[in-house]
C-alpha atoms as a PDB file:
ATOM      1  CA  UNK A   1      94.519 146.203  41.196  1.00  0.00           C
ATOM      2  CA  UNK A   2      95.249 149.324  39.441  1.00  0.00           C
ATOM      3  CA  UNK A   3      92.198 151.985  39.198  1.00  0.00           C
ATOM      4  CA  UNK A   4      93.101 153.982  35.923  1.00  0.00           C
ATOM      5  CA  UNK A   5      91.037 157.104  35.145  1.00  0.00           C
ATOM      6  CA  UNK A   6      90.869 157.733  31.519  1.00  0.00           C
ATOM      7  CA  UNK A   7      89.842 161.539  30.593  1.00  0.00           C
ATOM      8  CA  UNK A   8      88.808 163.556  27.229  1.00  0.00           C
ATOM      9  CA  UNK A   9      86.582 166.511  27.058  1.00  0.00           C
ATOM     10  CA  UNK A  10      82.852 165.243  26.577  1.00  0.00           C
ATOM     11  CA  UNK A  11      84.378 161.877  28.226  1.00  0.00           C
ATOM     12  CA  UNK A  12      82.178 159.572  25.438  1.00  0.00           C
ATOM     13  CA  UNK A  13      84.257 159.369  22.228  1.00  0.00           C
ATOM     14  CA  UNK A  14      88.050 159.698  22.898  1.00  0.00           C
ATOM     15  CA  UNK A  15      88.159 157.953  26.237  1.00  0.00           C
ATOM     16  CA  UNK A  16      85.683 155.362  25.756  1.00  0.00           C
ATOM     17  CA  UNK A  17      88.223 154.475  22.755  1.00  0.00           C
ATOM     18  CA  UNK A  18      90.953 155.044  25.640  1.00  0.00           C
ATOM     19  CA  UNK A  19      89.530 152.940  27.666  1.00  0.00           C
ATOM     20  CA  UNK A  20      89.319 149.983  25.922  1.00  0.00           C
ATOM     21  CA  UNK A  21      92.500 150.052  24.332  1.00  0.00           C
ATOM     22  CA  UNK A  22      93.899 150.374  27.899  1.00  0.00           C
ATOM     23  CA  UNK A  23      92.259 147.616  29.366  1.00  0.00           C
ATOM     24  CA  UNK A  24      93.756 145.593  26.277  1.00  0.00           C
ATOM     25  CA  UNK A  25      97.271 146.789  26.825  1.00  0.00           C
ATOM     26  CA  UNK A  26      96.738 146.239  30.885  1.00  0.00           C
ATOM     27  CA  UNK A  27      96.149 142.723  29.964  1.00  0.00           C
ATOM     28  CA  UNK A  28      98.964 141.936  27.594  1.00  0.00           C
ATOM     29  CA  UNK A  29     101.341 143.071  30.357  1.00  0.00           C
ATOM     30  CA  UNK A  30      99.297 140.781  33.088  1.00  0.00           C
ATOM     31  CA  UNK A  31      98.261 143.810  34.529  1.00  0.00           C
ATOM     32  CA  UNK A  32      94.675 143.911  36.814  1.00  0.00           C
ATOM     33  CA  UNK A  33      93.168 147.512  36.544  1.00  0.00           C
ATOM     34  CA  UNK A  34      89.777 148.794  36.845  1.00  0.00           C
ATOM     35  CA  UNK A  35      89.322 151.796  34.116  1.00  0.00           C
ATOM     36  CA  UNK A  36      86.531 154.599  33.877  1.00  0.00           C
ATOM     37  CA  UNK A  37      86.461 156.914  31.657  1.00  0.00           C
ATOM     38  CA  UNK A  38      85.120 160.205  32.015  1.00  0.00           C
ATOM     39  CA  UNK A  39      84.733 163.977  30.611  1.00  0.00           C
ATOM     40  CA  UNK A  40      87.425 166.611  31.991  1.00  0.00           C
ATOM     41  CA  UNK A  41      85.061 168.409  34.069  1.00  0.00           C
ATOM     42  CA  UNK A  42      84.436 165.232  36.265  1.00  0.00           C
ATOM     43  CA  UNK A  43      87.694 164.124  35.791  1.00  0.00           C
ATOM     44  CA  UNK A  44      89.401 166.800  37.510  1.00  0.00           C
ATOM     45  CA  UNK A  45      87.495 166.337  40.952  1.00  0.00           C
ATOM     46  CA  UNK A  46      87.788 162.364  40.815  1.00  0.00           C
ATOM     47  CA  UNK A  47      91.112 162.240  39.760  1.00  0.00           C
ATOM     48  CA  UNK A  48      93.034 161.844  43.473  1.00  0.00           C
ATOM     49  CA  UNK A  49      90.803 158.429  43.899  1.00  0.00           C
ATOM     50  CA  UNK A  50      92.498 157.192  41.075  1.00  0.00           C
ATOM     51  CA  UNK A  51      96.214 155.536  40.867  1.00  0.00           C
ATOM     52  CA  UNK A  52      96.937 156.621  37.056  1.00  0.00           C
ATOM     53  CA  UNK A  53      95.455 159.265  34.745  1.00  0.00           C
ATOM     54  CA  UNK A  54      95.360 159.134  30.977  1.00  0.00           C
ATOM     55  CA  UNK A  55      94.945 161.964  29.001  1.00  0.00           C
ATOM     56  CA  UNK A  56      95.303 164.151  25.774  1.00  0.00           C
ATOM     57  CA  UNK A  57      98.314 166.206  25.800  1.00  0.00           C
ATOM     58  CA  UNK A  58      96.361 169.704  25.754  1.00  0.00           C
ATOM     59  CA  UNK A  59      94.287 168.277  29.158  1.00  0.00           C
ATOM     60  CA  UNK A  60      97.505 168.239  31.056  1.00  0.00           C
ATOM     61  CA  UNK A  61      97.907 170.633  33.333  1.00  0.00           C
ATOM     62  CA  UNK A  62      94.020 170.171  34.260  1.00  0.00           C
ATOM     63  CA  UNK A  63      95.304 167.607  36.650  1.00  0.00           C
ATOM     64  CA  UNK A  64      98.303 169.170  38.342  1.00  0.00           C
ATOM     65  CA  UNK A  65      96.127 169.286  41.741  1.00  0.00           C
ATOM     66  CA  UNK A  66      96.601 165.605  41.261  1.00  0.00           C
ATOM     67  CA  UNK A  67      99.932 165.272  40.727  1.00  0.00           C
ATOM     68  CA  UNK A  68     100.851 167.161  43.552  1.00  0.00           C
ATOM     69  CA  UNK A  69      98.835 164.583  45.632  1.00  0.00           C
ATOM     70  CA  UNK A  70     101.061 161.908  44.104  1.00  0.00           C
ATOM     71  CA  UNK A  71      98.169 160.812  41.120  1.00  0.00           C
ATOM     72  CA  UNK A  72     100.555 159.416  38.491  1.00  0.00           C
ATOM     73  CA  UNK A  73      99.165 161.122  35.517  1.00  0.00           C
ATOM     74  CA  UNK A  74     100.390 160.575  31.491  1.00  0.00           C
ATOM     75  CA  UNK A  75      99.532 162.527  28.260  1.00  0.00           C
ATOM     76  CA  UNK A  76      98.870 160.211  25.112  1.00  0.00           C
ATOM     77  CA  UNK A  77      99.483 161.522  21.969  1.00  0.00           C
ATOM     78  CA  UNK A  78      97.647 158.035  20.398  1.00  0.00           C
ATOM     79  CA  UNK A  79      94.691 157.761  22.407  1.00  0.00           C
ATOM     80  CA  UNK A  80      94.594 154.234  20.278  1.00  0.00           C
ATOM     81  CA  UNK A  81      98.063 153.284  21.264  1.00  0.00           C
ATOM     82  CA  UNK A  82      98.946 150.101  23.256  1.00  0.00           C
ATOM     83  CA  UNK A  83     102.551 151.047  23.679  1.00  0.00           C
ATOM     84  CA  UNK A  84     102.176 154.373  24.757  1.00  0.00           C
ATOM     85  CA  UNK A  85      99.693 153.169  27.893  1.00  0.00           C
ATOM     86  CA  UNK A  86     101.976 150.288  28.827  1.00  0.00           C
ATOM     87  CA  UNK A  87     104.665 152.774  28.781  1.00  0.00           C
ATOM     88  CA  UNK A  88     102.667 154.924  31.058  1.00  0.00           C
ATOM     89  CA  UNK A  89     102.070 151.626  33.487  1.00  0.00           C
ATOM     90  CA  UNK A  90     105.723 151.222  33.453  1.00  0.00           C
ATOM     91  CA  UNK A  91     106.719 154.842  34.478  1.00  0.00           C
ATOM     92  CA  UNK A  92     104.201 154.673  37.468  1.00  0.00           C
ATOM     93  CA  UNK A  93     105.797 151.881  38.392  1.00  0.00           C
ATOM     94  CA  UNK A  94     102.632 149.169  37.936  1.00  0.00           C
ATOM     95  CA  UNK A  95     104.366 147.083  35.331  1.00  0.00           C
ATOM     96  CA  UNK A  96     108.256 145.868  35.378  1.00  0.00           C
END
């Protein structure tokens, strides 16, 4: 199982939206994952118990603590779009 961290900045509209849509595109692809979603400010402290991080492009660099601890973590430009978080599963490596 895959634990996907899903971030915006009040963490109630945008990744709540997030969320869903990625546990829809997680199971088209046969994918198990457990997804939270979460404002930045929480986000950025949680993120290294997490396998994958989704976030807005201008959140980015917010989580380069996390990268360097080998978090996986992906901008979306659609927060709504199924492709761009099975493409995000694919590049870290969770979905063939």
């Amino acid at each position: 199982m895959i634990k996907i961290l899903i971030c915006c900045a009040s963490g109630s509209g945008t990744s709540q939206l997030m969320a869903i849509t990625a546990q829809k595109a997680c199971k088209s692809v046969g994918v198990e994952a457990n997804v939270k979603h979460c404002p930045i400010a929480e986000g950025k402290s949680s993120a290294r118990n997490y396998d994958l991080v989704l976030t807005s492009p201008a959140f980015i660099k917010m989580f380069d603590s996390a990268k360097a601890a080998g978090v996986n973590v992906y901008p979306l430009k659609n927060p709504l779009s199924q492709d761009e978080i099975i493409a995000a599963l694919k590049a870290a490596g969770d979905v063939s």
